[in-house]
Protein backbone atom coordinates (compact mmCIF):
# COMPACT_ATOMS: atom_id res chain seq x y z
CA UNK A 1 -28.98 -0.27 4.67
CA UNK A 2 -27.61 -3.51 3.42
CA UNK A 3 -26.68 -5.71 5.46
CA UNK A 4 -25.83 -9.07 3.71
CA UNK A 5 -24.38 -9.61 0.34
CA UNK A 6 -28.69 -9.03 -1.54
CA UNK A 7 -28.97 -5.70 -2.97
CA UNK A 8 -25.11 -4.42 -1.27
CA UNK A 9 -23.59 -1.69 -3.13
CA UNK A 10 -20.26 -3.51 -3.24
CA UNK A 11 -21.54 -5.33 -6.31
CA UNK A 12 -22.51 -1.41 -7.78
CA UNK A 13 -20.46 -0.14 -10.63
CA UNK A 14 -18.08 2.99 -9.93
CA UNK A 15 -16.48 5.54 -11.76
CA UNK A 16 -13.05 6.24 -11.16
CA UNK A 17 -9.97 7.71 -12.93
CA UNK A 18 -12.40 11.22 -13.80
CA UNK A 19 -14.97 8.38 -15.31
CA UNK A 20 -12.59 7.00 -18.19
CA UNK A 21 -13.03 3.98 -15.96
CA UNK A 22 -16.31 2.19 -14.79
CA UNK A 23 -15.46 -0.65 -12.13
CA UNK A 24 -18.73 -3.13 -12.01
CA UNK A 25 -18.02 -3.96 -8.38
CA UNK A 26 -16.16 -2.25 -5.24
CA UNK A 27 -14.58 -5.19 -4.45
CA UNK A 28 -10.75 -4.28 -4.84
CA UNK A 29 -7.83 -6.25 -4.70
CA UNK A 30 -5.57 -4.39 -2.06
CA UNK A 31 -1.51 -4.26 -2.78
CA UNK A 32 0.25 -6.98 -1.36
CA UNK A 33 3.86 -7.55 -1.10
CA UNK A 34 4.40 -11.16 -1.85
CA UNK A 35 8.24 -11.51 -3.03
CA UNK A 36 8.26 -13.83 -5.66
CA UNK A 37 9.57 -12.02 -8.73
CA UNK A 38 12.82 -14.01 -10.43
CA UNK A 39 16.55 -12.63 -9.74
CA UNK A 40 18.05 -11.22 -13.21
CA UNK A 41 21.44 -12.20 -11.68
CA UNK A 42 21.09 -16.34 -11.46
CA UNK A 43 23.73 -16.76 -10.84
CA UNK A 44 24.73 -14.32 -7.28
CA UNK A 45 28.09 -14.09 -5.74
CA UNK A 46 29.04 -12.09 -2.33
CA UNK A 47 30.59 -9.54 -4.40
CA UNK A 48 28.06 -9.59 -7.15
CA UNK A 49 24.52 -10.23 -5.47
CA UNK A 50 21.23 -10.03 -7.13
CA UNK A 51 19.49 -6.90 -6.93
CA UNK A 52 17.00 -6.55 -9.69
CA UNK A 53 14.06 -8.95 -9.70
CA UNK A 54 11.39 -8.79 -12.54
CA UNK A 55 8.16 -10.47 -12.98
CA UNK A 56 7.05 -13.23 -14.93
CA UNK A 57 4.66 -15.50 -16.31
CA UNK A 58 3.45 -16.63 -12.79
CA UNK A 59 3.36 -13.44 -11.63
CA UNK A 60 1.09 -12.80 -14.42
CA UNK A 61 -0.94 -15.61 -13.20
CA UNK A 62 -1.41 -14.90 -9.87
CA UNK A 63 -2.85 -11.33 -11.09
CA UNK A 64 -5.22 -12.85 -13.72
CA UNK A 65 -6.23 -15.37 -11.01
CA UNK A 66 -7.55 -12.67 -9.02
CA UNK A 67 -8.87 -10.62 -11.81
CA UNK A 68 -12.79 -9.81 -12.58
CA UNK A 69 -15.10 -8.57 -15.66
CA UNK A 70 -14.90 -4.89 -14.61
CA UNK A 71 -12.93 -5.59 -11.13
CA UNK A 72 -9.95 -3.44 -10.11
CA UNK A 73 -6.34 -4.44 -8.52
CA UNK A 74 -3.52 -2.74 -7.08
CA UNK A 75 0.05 -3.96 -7.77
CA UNK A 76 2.18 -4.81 -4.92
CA UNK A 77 4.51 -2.04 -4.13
CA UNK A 78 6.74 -1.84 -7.10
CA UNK A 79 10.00 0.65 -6.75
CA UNK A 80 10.86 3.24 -9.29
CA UNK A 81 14.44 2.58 -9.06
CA UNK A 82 17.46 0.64 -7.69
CA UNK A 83 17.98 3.18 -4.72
CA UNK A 84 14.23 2.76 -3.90
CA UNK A 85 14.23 -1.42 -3.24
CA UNK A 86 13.04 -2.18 0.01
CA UNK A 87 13.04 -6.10 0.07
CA UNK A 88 14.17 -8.91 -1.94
CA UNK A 89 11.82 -10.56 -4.77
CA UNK A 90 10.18 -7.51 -5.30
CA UNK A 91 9.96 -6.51 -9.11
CA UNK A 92 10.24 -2.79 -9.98
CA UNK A 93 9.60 -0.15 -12.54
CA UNK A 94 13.35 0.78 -13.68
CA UNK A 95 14.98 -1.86 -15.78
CA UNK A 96 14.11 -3.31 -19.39
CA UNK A 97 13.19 -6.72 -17.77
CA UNK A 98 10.31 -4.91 -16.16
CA UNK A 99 8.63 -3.45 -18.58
CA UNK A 100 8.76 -6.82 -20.21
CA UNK A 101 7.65 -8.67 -17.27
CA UNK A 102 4.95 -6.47 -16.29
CA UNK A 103 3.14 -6.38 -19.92
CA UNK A 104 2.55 -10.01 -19.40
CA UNK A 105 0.52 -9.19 -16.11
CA UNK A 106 -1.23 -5.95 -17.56
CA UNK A 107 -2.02 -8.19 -20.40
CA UNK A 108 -3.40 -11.14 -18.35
CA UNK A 109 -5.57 -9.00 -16.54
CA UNK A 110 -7.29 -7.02 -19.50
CA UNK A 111 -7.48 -10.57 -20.85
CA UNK A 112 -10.17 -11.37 -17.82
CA UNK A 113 -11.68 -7.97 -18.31
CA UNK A 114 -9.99 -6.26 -15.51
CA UNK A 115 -8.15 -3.41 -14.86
CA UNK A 116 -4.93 -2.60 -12.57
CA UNK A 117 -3.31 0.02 -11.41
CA UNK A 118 0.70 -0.19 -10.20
CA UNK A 119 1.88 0.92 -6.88
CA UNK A 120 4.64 2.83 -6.81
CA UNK A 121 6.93 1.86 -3.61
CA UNK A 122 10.29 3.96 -2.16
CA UNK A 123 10.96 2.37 0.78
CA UNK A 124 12.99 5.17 2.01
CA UNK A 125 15.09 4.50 5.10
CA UNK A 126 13.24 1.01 5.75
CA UNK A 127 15.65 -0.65 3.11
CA UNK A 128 18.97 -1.46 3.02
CA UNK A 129 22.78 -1.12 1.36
CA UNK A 130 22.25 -4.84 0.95
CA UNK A 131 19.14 -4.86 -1.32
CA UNK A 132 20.53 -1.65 -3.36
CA UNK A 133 24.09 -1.33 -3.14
CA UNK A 134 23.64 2.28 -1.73
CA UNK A 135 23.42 3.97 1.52
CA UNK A 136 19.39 4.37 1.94
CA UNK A 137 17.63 7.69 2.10
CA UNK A 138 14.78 8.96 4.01
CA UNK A 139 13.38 12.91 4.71
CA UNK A 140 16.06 13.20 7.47
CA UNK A 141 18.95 11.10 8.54
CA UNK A 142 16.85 10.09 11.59
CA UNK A 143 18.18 6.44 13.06
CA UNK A 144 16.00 3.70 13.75
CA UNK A 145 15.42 4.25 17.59
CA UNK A 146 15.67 0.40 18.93
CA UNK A 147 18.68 -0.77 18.54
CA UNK A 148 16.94 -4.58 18.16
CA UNK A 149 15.04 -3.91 15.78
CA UNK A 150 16.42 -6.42 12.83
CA UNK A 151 14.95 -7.22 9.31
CA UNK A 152 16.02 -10.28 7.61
CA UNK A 153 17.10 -10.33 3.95
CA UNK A 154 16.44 -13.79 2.07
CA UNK A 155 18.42 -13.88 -1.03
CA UNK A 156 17.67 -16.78 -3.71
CA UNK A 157 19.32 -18.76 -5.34
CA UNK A 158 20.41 -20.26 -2.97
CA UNK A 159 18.15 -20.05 -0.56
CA UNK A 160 19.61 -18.42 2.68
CA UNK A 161 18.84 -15.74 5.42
CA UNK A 162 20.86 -12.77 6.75
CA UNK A 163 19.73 -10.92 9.78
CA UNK A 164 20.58 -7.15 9.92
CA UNK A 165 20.13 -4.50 12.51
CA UNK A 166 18.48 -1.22 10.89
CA UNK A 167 19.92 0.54 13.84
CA UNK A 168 23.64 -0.40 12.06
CA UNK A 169 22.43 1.78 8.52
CA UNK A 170 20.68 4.20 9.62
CA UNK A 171 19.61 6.41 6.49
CA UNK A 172 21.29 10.00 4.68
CA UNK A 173 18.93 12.85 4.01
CA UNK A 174 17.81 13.85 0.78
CA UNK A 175 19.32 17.04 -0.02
CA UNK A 176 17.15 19.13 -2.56
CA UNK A 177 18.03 18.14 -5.51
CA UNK A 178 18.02 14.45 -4.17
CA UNK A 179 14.48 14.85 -3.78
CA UNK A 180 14.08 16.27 -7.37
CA UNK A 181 15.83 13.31 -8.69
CA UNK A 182 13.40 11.02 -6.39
CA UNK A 183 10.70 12.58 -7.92
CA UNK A 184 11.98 12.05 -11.00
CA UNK A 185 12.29 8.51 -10.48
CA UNK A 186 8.89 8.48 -9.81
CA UNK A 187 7.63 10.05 -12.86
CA UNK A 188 9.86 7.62 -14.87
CA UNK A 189 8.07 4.72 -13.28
CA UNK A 190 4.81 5.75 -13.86
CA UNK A 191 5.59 6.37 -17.63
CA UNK A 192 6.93 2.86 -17.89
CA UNK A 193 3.73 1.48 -15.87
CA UNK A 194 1.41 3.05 -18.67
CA UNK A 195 3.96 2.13 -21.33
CA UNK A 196 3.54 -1.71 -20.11
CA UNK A 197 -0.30 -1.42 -19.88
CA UNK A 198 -1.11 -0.39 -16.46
CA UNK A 199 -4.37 1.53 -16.30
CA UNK A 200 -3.11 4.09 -14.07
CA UNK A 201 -0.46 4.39 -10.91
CA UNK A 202 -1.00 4.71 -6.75
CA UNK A 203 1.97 6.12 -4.58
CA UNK A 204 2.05 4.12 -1.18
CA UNK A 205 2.23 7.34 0.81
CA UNK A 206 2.02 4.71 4.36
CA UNK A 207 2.67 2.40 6.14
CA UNK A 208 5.92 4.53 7.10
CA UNK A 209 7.89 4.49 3.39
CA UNK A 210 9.15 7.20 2.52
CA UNK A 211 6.78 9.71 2.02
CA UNK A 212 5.23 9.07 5.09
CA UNK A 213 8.94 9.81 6.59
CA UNK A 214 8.62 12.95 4.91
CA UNK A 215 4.96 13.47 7.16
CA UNK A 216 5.86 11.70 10.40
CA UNK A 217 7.51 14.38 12.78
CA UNK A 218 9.32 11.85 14.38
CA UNK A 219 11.45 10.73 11.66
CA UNK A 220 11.15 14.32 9.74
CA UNK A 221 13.02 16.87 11.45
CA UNK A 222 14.53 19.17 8.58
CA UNK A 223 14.45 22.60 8.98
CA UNK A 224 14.07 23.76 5.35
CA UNK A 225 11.10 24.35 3.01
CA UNK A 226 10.27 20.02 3.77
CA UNK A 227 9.86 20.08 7.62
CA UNK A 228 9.53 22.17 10.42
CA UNK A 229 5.51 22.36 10.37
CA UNK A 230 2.75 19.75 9.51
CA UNK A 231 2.43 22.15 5.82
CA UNK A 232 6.02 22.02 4.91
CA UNK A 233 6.20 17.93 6.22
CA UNK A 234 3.60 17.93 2.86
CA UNK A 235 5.49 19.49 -0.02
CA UNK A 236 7.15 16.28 -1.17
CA UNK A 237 4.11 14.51 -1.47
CA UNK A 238 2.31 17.34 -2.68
CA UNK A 239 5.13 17.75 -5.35
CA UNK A 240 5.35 14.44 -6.03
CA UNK A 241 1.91 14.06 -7.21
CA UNK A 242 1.99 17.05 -9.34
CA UNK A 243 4.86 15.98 -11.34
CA UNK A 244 3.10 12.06 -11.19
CA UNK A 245 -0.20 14.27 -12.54
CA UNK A 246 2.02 16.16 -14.92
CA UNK A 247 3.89 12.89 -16.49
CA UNK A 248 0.79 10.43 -17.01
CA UNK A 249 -2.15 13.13 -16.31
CA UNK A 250 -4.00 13.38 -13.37
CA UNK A 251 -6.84 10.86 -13.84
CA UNK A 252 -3.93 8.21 -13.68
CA UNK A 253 -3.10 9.09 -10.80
CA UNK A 254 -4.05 8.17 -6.84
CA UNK A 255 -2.57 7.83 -3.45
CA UNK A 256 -2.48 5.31 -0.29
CA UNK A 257 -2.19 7.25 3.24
CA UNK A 258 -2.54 5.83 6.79
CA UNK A 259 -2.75 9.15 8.65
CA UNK A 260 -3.15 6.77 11.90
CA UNK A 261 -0.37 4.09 10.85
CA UNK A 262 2.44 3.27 13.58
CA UNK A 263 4.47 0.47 10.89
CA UNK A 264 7.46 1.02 10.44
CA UNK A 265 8.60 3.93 13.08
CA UNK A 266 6.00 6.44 12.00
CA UNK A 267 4.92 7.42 15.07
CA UNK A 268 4.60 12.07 15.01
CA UNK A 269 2.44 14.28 16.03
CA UNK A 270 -0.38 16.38 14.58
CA UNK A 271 -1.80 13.83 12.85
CA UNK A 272 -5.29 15.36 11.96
CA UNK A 273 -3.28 18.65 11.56
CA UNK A 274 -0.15 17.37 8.85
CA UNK A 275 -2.74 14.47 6.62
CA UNK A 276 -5.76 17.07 7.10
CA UNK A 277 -3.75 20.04 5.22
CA UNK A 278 -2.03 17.31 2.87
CA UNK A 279 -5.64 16.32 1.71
CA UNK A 280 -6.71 19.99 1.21
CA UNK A 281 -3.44 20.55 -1.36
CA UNK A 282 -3.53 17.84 -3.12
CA UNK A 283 -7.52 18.37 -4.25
CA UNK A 284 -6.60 21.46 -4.83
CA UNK A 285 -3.36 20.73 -6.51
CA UNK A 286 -4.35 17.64 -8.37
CA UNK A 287 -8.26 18.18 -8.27
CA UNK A 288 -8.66 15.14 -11.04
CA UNK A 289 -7.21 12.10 -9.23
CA UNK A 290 -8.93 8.94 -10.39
CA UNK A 291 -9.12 8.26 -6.11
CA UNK A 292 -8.26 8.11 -2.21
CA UNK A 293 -7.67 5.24 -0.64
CA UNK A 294 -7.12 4.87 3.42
CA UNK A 295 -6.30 2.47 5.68
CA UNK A 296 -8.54 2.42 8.83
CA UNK A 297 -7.40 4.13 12.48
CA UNK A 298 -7.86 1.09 14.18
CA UNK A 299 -6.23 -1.62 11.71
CA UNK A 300 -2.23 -1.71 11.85
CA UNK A 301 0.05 -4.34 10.61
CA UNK A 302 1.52 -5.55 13.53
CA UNK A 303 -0.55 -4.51 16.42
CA UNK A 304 -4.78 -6.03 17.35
CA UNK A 305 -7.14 -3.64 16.83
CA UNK A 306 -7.62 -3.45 20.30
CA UNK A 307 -4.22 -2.55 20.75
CA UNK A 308 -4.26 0.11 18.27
CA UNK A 309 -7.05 1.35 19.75
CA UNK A 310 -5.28 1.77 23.39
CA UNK A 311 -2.45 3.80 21.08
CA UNK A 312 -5.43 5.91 19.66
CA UNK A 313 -6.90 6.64 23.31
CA UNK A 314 -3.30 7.53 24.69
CA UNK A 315 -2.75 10.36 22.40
CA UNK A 316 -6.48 11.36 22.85
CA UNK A 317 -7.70 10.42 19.49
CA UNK A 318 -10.33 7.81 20.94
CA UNK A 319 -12.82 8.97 18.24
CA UNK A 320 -10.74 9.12 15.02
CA UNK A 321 -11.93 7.73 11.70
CA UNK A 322 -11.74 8.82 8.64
CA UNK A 323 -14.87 11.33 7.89
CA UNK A 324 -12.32 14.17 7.64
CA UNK A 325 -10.42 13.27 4.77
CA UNK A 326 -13.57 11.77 3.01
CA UNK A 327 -15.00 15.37 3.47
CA UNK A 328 -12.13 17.19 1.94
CA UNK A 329 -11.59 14.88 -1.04
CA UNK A 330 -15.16 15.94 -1.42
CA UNK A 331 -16.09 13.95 -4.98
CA UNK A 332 -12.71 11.91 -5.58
CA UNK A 333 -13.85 8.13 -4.86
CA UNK A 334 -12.93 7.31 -1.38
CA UNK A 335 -11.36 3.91 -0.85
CA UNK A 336 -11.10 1.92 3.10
CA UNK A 337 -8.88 -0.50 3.81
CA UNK A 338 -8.19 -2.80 6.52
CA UNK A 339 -9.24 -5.82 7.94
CA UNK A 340 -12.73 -5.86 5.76
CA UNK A 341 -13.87 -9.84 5.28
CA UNK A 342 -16.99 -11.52 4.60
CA UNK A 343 -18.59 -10.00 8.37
CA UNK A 344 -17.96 -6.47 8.59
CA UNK A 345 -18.35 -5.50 5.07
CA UNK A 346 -22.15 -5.38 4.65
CA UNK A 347 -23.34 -1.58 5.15
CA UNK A 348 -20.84 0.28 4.85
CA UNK A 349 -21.02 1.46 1.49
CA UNK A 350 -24.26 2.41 2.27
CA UNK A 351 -23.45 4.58 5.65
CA UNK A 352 -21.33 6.80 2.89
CA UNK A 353 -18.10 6.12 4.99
CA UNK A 354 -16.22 5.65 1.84
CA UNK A 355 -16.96 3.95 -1.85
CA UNK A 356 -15.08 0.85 -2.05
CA UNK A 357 -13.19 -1.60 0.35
CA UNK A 358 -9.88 -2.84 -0.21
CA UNK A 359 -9.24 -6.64 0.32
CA UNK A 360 -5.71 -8.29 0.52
CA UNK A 361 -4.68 -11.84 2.83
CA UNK A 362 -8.23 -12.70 1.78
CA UNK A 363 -8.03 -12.46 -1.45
CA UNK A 364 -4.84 -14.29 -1.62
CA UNK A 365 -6.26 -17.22 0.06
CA UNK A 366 -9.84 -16.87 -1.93
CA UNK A 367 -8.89 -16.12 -5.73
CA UNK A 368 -12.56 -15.98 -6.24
CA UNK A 369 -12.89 -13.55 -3.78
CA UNK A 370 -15.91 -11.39 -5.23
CA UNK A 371 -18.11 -14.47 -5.94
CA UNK A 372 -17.64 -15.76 -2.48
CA UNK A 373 -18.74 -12.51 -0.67
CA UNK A 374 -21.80 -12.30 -3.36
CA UNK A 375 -23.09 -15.78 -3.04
CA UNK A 376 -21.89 -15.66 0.95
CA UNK A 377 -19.91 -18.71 0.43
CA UNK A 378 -17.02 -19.47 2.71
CA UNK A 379 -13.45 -18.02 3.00
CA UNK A 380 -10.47 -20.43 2.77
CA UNK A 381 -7.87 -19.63 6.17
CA UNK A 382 -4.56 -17.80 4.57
CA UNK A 383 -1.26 -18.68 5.42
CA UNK A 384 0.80 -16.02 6.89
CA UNK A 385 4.00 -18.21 7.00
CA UNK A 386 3.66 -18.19 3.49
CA UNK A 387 3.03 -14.43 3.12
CA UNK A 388 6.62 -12.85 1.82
CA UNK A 389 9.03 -14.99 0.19
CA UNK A 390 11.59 -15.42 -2.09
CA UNK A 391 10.87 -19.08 -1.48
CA UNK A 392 12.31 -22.23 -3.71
CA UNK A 393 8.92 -23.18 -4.42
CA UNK A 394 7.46 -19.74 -6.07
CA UNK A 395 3.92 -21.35 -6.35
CA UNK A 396 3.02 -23.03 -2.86
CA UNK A 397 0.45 -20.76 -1.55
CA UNK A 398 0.97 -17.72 -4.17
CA UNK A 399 -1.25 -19.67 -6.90
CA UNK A 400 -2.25 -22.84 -5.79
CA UNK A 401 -5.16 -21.27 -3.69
CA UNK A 402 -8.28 -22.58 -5.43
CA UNK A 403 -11.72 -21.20 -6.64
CA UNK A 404 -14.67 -22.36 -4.08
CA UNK A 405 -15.14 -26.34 -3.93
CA UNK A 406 -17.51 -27.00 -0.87
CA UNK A 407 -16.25 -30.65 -0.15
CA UNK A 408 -12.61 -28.79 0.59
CA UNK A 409 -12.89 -25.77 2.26
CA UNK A 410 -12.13 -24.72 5.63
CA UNK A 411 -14.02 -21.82 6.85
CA UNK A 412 -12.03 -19.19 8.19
CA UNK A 413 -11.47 -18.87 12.14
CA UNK A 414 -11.79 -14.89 12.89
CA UNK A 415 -9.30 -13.98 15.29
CA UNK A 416 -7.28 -11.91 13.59
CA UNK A 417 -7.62 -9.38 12.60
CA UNK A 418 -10.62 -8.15 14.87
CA UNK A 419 -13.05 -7.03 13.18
CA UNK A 420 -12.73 -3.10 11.59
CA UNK A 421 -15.92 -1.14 11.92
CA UNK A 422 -16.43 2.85 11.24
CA UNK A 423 -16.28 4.79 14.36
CA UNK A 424 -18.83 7.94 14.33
CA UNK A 425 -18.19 10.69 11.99
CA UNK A 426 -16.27 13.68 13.26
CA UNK A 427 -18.73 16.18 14.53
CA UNK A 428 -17.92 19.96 13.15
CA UNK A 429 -16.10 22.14 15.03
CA UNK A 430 -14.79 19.26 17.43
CA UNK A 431 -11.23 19.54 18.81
CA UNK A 432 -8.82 16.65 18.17
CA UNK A 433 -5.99 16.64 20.67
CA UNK A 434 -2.43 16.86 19.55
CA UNK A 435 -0.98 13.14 19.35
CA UNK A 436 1.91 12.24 21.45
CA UNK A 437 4.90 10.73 20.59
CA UNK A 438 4.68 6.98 21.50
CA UNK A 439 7.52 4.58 21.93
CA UNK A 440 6.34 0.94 20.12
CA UNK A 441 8.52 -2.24 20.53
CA UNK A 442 6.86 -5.39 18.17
């Protein structure tokens, strides 16, 4: 078992996408919201704001930056539509000026020899009537549950912040045929993702968006065919990726779950019971995915790992990991992320936990990413300040971050996040206790 960069199977090819695609390393670029898209309305007004941002040739640029001969990359989270929008400076998949925008970063990629794949993003209740115009919608019309919990909208040009309690909007439920349109929105993107040279699409079904609403019992509480028990909590999902299958065919399609993830509200119950049962429709519904990917128990975005790991222990899930899901999906490649870096990544490929690792704040801060974890050379520290804009200056720390130069780099202080390491694999026939329902103040 490897456990230094010599002989690791993270510099192994991979088939994905039912083998039309061969990655030459497992070294993936993880989605990454970064907000720096350009406002088709320059010119905003309180009664006319900007709401559409598309991407352009710098966008393109920080893409091909990170791009590799055979290496794969995930969009950041890009909505299908208007209604979908869950922060400013985020480019979607709806309006002309995206497909436009986006065929200059498919391009730039295939250009380096890469390949990317777009990440389809409805932030569901998390947005707001400020970023879309319309009232937002989520599986239920379930309101945020502290009434201090604000999000902060930074419009551009110019430059200025608005604070906004999500208690103060709290979201409508999708009525039926709502969710057909949804879905429909979807499938639109997706078309328009191939159509501007994406090699294939991922839903972000985490991180509490909205089909995670539609699996969180917390924030799900319909009482139709879409809620009620952890099977009917996965019909929209399930559906979803039918039609996604259906629209651009199944190999060009994949999914992002956090079966474990507390962001954003999504805190239910039966969590080995609802993603457990989602995993064993959707290979048998959409058998030909082109992959999985996970994010880690113990990683969350705003909580230590030790901390999520006291959450874990509380609702008696001390021993989860991911084996489950990795043994349903069976042969679909099995992707991990969260908090992987230039430590922890060494053996686990080999220990069959999963078959690539997902990279993100890293591989902002090291464009060069895959060469510096081959040839073990340092990381350069990432900025978190600099993490989500819009900002004035679109290129400070989005690509100015530069290839390895051992006279000026600043090796990385690991404190955060801890690092993530594979618990031990579920043993069969052992009894996960029912999660309880947690109250979480950041």
């Amino acid at each position: 078992m490897s456990s230094s960069p010599k002989d690791s199977l993270l510099f192994t090819p991979l088939p994905i996408a039912g083998g039309k695609i061969t990655l030459n390393h497992r070294v993936v670029f993880a989605p990454c919201t970064r907000n720096r898209a350009v406002p088709l309305n320059k010119e905003p007004t309180p009664e006319n704001r900007n709401r559409i941002w598309y991407p352009d040739e710098l966008v393109a640029e920080y893409y091909a930056q990170r791009a590799t001969e055979g290496g794969l990359l995930i969009s950041e989270g890009i909505p299908p539509s208007l209604e979908a929008t869950g922060a400013p400076g985020v480019p979607g998949l709806f309006h002309p000026s995206h497909l436009t925008g986006w065929r200059l970063t498919t391009t730039a990629v295939h250009r380096r020899g890469g390949f990317i794949y777009a990440q389809l993003w409805h932030a569901g209740r998390t947005t707001l009537p400020h970023l879309t115009g319309t009232p937002s919608v989520s599986a239920s019309a379930t309101p945020w549950d502290d009434p201090s919990e604000q999000k902060t909208i930074r419009r551009l040009p110019p430059l200025s912040d608005e604070t906004v309690r999500l208690a103060d909007y709290p979201p409508t439920e999708l009525t039926q045929e709502g969710i057909r349109r949804t879905i429909a929105d979807y499938c639109n993107a997706a078309r328009m993702a191939m159509e501007a040279g994406f090699d294939g699409v991922e839903v972000h079904g985490g991180n509490g968006y909205l089909p995670e609403q539609f699996l969180s019992s917390n924030i799900n509480v319909r009482s139709d065919g879409y809620g009620g028990s952890a099977e009917k909590r996965c019909r929209f999902v399930v559906e979803l990726m039918e039609a996604l299958a259906a629209a651009v065919g199944e190999e060009n399609v994949a999914i992002r779950l956090s079966p474990f993830g507390l962001f954003n509200q999504a805190r239910g119950t039966e969590r080995v019971e609802t993603w457990g049962h989602l995993c064993r429709e959707l290979k048998k519904c959409v058998p030909g995915m082109s992959y999985v990917s996970f994010i880690e128990p113990r990683y969350e975005q705003i909580f230590s790992t030790s901390e999520k790991g006291s959450f874990l222990s509380s609702w008696g899930l001390e021993k989860a990991d991911l084996s489950l899901f990795r043994e349903i999906m069976g042969s679909t490649p099995f992707f991990s992320a969260g908090g992987w870096n230039d430590k922890n990544s060494w053996g686990v490929l080999e220990s069959g936990v999963c078959d690539a690792l997902l990279y993100g704040r890293y591989f902002l801060s090291n464009p060069d990413l895959v060469e510096r974890l081959k040839h073990s050379w340092p990381l350069e520290k990432y900025d978190r300040a600099t993490f989500y804009g819009p900002f004035e200056d679109r290129i400070y720390h989005y690509t100015d971050y530069k290839p390895w130069q051992p006279e000026s780099i600043e090796v990385v202080e690991r404190v955060e996040p801890e690092d993530v390491k594979p618990s031990a694999l579920f043993k069969k026939g052992e009894v996960m206790m029912e999660a309880r329902e947690v109250k979480v103040v950041a």
